[in-house]
C-alpha atoms as a PDB file:
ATOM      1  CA  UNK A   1      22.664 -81.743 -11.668  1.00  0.00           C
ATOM      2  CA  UNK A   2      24.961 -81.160 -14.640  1.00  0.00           C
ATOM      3  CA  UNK A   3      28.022 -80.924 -13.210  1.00  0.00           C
ATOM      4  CA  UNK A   4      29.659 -80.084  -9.461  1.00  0.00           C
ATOM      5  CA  UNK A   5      30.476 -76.711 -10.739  1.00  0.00           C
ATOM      6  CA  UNK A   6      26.322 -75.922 -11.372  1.00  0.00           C
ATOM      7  CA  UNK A   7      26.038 -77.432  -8.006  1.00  0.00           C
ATOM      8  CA  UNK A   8      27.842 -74.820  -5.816  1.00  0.00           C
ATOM      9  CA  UNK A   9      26.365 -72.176  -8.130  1.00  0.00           C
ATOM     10  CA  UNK A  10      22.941 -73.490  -7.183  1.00  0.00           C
ATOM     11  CA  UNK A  11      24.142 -73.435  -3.615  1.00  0.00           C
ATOM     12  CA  UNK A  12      25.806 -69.928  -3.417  1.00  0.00           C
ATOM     13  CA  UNK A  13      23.100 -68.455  -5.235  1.00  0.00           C
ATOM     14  CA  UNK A  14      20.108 -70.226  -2.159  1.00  0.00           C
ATOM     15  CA  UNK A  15      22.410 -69.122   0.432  1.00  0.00           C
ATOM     16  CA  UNK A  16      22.510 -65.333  -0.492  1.00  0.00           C
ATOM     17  CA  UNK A  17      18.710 -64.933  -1.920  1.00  0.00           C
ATOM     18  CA  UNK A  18      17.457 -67.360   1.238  1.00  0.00           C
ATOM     19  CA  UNK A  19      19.396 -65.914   3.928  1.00  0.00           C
ATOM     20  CA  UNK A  20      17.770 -62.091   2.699  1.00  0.00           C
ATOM     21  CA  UNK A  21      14.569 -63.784   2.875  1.00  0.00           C
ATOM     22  CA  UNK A  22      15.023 -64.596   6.491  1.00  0.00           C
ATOM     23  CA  UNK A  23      16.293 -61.863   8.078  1.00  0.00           C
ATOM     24  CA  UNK A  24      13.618 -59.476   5.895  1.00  0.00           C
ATOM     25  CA  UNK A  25      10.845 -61.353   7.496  1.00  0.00           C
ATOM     26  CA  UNK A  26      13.053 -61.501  10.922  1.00  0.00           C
ATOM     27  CA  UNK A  27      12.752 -65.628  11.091  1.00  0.00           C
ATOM     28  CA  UNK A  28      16.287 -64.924  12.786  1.00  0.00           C
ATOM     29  CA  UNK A  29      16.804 -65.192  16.572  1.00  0.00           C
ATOM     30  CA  UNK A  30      19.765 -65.139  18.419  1.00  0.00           C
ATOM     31  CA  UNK A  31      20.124 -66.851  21.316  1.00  0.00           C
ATOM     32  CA  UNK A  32      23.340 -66.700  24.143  1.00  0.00           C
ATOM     33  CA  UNK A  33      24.674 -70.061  24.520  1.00  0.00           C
ATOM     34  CA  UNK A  34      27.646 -71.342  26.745  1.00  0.00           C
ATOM     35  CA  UNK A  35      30.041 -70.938  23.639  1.00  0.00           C
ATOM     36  CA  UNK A  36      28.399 -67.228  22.186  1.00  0.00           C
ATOM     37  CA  UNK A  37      25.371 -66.468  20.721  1.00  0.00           C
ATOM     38  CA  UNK A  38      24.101 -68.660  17.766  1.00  0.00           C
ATOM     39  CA  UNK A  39      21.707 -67.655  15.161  1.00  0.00           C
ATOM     40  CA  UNK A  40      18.806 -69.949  15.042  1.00  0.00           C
ATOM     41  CA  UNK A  41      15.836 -70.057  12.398  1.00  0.00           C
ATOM     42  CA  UNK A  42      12.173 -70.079  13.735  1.00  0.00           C
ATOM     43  CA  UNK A  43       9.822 -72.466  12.799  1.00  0.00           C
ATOM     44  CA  UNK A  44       7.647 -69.754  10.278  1.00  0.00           C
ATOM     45  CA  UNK A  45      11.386 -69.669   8.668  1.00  0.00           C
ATOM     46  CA  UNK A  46      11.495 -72.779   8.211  1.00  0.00           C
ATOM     47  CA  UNK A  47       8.335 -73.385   6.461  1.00  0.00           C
ATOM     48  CA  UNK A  48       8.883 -70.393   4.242  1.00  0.00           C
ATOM     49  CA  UNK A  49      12.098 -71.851   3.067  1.00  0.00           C
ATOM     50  CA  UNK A  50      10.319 -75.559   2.782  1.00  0.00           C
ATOM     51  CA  UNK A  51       7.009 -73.681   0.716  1.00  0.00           C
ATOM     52  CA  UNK A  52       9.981 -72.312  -1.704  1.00  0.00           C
ATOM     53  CA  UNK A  53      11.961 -75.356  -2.511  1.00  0.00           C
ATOM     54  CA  UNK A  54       8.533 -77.442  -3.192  1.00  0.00           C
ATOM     55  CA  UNK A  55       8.244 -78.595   0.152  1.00  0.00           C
ATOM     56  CA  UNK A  56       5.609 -78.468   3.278  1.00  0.00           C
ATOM     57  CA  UNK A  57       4.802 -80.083   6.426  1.00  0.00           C
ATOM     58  CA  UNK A  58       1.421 -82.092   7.656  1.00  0.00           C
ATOM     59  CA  UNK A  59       0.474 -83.468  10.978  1.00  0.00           C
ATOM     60  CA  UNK A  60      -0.662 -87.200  10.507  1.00  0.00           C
ATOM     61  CA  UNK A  61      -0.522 -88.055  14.125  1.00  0.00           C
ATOM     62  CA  UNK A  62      -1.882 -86.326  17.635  1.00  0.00           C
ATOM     63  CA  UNK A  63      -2.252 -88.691  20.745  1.00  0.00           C
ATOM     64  CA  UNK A  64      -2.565 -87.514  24.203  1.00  0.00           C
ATOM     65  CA  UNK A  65      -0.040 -88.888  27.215  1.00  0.00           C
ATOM     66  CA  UNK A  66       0.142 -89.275  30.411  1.00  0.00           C
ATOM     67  CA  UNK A  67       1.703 -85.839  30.914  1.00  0.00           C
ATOM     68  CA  UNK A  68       0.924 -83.891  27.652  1.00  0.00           C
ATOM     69  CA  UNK A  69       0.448 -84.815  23.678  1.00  0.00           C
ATOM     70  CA  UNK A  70       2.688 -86.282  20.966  1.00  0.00           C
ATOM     71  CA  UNK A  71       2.600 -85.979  17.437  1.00  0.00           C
ATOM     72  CA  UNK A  72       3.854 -87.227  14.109  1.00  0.00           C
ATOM     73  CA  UNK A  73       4.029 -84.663  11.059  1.00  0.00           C
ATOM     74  CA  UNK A  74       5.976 -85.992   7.355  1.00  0.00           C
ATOM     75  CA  UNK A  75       7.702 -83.456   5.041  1.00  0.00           C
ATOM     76  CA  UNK A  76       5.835 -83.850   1.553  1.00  0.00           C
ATOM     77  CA  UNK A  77       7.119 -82.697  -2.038  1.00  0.00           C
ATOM     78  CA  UNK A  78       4.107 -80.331  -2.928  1.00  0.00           C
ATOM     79  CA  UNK A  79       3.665 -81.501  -6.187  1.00  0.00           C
ATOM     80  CA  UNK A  80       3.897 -85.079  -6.148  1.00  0.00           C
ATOM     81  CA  UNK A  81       2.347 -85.834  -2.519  1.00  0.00           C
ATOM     82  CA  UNK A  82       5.707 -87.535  -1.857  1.00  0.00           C
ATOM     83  CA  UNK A  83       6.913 -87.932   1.537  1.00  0.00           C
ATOM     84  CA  UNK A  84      10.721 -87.001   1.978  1.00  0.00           C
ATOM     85  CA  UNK A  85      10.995 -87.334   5.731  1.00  0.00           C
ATOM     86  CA  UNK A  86       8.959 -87.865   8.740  1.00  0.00           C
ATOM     87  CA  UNK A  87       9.225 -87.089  12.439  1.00  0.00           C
ATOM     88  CA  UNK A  88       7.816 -87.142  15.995  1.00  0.00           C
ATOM     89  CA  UNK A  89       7.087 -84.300  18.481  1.00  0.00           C
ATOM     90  CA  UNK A  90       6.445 -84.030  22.164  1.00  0.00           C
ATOM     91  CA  UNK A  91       5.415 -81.396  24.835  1.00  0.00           C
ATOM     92  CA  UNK A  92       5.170 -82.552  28.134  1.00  0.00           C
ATOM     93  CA  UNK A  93       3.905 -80.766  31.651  1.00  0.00           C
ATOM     94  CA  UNK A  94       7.627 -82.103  32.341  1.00  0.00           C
ATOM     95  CA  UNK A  95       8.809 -78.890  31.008  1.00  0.00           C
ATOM     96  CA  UNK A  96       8.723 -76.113  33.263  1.00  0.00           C
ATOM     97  CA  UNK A  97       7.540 -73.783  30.513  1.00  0.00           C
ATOM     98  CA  UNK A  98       4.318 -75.880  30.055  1.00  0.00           C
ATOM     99  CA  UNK A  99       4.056 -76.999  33.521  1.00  0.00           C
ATOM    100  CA  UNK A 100       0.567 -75.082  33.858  1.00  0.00           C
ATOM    101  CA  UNK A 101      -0.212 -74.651  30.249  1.00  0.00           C
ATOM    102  CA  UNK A 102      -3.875 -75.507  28.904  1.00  0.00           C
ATOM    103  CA  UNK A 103      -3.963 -79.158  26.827  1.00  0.00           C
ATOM    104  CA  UNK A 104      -4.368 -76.875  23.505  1.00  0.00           C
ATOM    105  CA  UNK A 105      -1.284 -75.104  23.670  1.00  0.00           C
ATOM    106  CA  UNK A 106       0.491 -77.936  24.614  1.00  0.00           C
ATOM    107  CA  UNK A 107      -1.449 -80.000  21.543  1.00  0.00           C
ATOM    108  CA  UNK A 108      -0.206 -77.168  19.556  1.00  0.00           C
ATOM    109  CA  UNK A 109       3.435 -76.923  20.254  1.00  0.00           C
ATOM    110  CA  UNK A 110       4.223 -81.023  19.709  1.00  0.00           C
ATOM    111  CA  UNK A 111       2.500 -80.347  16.538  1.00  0.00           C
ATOM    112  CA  UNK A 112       5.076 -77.697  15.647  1.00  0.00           C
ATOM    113  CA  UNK A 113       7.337 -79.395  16.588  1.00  0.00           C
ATOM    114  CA  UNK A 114       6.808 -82.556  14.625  1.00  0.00           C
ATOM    115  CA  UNK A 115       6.820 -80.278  11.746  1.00  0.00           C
ATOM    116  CA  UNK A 116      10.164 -78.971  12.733  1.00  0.00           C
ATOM    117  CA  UNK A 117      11.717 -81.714  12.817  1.00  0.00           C
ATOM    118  CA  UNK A 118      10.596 -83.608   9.539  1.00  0.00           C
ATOM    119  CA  UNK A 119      11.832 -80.303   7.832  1.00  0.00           C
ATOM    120  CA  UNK A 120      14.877 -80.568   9.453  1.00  0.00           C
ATOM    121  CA  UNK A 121      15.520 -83.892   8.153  1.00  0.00           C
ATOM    122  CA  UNK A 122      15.406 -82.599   4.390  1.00  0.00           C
ATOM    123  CA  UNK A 123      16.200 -78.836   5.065  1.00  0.00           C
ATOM    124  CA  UNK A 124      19.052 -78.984   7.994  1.00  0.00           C
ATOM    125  CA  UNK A 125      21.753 -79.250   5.371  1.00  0.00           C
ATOM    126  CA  UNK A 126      20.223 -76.030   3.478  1.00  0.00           C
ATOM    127  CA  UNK A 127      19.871 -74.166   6.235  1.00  0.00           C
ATOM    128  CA  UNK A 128      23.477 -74.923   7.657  1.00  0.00           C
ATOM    129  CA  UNK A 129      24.602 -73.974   4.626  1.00  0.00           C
ATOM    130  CA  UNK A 130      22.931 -70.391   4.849  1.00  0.00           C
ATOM    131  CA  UNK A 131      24.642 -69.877   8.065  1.00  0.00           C
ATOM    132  CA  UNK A 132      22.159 -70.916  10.771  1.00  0.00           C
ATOM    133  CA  UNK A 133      21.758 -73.507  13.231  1.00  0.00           C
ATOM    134  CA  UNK A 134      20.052 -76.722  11.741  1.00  0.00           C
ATOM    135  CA  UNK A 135      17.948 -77.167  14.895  1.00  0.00           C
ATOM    136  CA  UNK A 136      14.737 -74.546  14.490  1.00  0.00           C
ATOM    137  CA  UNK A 137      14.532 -72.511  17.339  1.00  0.00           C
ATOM    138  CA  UNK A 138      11.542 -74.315  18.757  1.00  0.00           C
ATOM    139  CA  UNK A 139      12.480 -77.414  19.511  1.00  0.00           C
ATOM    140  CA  UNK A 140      15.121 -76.207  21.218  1.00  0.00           C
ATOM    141  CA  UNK A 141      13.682 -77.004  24.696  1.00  0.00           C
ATOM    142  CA  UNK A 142      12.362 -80.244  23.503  1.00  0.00           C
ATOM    143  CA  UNK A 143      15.889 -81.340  23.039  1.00  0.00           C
ATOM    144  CA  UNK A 144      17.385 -80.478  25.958  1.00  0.00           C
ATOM    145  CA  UNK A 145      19.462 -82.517  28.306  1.00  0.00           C
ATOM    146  CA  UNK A 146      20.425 -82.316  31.703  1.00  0.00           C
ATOM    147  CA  UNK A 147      23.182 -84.424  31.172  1.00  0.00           C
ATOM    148  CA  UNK A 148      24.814 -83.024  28.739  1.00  0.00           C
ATOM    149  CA  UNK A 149      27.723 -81.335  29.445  1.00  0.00           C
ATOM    150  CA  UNK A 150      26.469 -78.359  27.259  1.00  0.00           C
ATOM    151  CA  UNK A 151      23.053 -77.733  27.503  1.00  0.00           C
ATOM    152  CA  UNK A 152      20.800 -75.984  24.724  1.00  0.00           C
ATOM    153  CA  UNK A 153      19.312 -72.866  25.693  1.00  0.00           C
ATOM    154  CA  UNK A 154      15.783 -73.132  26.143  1.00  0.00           C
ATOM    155  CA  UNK A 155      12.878 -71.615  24.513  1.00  0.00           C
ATOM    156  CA  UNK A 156      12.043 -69.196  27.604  1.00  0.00           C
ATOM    157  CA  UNK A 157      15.019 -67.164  26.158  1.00  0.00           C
ATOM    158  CA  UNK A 158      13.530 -66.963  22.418  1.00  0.00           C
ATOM    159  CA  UNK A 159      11.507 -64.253  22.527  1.00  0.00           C
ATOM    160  CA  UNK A 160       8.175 -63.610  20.672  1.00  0.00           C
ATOM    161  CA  UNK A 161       8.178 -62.896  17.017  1.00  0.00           C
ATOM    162  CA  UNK A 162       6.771 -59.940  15.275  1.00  0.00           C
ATOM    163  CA  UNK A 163       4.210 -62.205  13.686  1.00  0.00           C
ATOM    164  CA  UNK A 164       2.992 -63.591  17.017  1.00  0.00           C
ATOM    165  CA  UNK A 165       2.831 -59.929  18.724  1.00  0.00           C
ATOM    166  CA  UNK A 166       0.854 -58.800  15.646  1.00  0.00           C
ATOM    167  CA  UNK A 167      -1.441 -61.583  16.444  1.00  0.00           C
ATOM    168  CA  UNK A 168      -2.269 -61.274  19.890  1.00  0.00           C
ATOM    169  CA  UNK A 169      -3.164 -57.263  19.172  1.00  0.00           C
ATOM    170  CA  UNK A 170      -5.688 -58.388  16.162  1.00  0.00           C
ATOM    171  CA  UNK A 171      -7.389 -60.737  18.729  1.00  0.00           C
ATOM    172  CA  UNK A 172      -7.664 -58.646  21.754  1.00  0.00           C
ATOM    173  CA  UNK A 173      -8.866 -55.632  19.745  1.00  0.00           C
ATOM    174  CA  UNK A 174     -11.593 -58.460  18.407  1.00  0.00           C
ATOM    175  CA  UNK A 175     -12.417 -58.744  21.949  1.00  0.00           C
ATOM    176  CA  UNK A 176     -12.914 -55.163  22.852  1.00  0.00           C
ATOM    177  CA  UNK A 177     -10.353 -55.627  25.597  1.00  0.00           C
ATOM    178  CA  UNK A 178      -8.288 -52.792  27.026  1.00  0.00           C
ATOM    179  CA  UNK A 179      -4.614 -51.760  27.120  1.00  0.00           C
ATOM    180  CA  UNK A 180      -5.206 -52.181  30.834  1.00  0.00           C
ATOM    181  CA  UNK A 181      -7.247 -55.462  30.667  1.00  0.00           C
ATOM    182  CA  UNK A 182      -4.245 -56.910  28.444  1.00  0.00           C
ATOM    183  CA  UNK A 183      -1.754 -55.839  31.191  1.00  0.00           C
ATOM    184  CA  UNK A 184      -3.509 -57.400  33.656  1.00  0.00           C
ATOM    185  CA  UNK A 185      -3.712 -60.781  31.939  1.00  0.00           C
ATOM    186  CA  UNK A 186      -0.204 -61.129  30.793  1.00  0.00           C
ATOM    187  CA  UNK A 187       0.815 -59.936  35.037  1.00  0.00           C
ATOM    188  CA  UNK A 188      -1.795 -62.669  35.833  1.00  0.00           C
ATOM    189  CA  UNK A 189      -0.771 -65.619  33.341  1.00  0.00           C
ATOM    190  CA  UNK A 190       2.740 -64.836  32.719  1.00  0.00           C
ATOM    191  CA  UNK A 191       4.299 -62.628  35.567  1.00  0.00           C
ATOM    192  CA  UNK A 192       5.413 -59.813  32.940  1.00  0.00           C
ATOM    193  CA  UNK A 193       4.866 -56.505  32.097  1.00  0.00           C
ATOM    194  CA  UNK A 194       4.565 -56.195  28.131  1.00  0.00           C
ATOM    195  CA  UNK A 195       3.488 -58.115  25.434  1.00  0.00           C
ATOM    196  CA  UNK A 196       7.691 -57.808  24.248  1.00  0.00           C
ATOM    197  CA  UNK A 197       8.904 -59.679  27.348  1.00  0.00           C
ATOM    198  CA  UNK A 198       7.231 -62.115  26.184  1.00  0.00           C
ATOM    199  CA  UNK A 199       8.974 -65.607  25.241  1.00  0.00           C
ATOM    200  CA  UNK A 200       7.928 -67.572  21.955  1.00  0.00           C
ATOM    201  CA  UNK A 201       5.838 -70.174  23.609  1.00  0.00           C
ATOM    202  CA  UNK A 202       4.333 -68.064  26.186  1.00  0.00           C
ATOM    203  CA  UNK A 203       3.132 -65.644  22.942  1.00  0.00           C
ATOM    204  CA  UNK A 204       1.869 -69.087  21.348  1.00  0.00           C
ATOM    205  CA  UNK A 205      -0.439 -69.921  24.870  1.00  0.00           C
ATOM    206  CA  UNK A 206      -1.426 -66.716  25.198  1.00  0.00           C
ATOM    207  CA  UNK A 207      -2.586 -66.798  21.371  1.00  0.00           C
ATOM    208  CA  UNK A 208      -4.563 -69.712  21.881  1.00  0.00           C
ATOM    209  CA  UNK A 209      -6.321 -68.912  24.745  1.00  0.00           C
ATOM    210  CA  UNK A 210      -7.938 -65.658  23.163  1.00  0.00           C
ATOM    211  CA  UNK A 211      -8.652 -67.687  19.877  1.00  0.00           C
ATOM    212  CA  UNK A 212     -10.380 -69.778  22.099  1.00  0.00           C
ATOM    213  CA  UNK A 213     -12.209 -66.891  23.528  1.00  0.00           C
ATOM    214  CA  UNK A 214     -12.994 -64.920  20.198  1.00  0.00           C
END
């Protein structure tokens, strides 16, 4: 950098163009915690701010344990193959939102997690900076701690995003199946009325169980 003064230009100018970005493709969520409501980024956020600055994630690791899977993902300068940061990810049936959730879902959200947090490692400041939370919204839950005397909200109170709702009517129009066959599935699997009331991860299982279908 040439000089401290082309610094916090560089800064003020990611802050305004980035934070646009965000809220244009709604990455935002905002979720009530014990001190007010904090904005939070979601992981697609995330990895749209990463794929701008040069940057993207890869799983390297996925091992199954005793009570769900873990997995390893590094943060690696696009260009170069460099890695900048590296981190771990779990999702356990120890979590009452995955409690009863197939092994691919769970597969899937310690790799998105992973990912979250090795761009976290290199992005966190960034997205502080923007105004956000530096923890993406995801592995929110995975962080939790009973003992701590103020508790993260978990992910049951992120609801779904736009992208995932858009998702799960491509696939069950794939499969031919009704507004009322839908309905019944989502009273069956998830005790709710409408694809809306749906929370982030429970839009990510239900996702992966009709990709499995189709």
């Amino acid at each position: 950098m040439e000089s401290p003064e082309k610094a916090v230009e560089i800064l003020d100018s990611v802050k305004s163009n980035f934070a646009k970005l965000l809220k244009k493709n709604q990455e935002i969520i905002t979720i009530p915690t014990k001190n007010g409501p904090k904005d939070y980024v979601r992981y697609e956020g995330w990895v749209t701010i990463a794929t701008v600055m040069g940057i993207m994630p890869r799983i390297t690791e996925l091992n199954s344990t005793s009570d769900g899977y873990m997995a390893k993902a590094e943060a690696v300068v696009i260009k170069t193959g460099q890695v900048v940061g590296s981190a771990y990810g779990i999702c356990s049936r120890k979590e009452n939102t995955w409690a009863m959730r197939p092994d691919f879902s769970l597969a899937a959200m310690a790799q998105t997690r992973a990912a979250a947090r090795a761009l976290k490692m290199i992005l966190g400041g960034v997205i502080t900076h923007i105004g956000y939370e530096s923890t993406p919204a995801e592995i929110l839950e995975e962080e939790a701690d009973p003992g701590q005397q103020e508790p993260r909200p978990e992910t049951s109170l992120v609801p779904a995003s736009e992208k995932q709702l858009k998702c799960i009517f491509a696939l069950t129009k794939k499969l031919g199946m009704s507004e009322e066959d839908l309905k019944g599935l989502l009273k069956l699997e998830f005790k709710k009325e409408s694809t809306k009331d749906l929370s982030i991860s429970e839009a990510s299982s239900l996702i992966d169980r009709l990709q499995k279908t189709a």
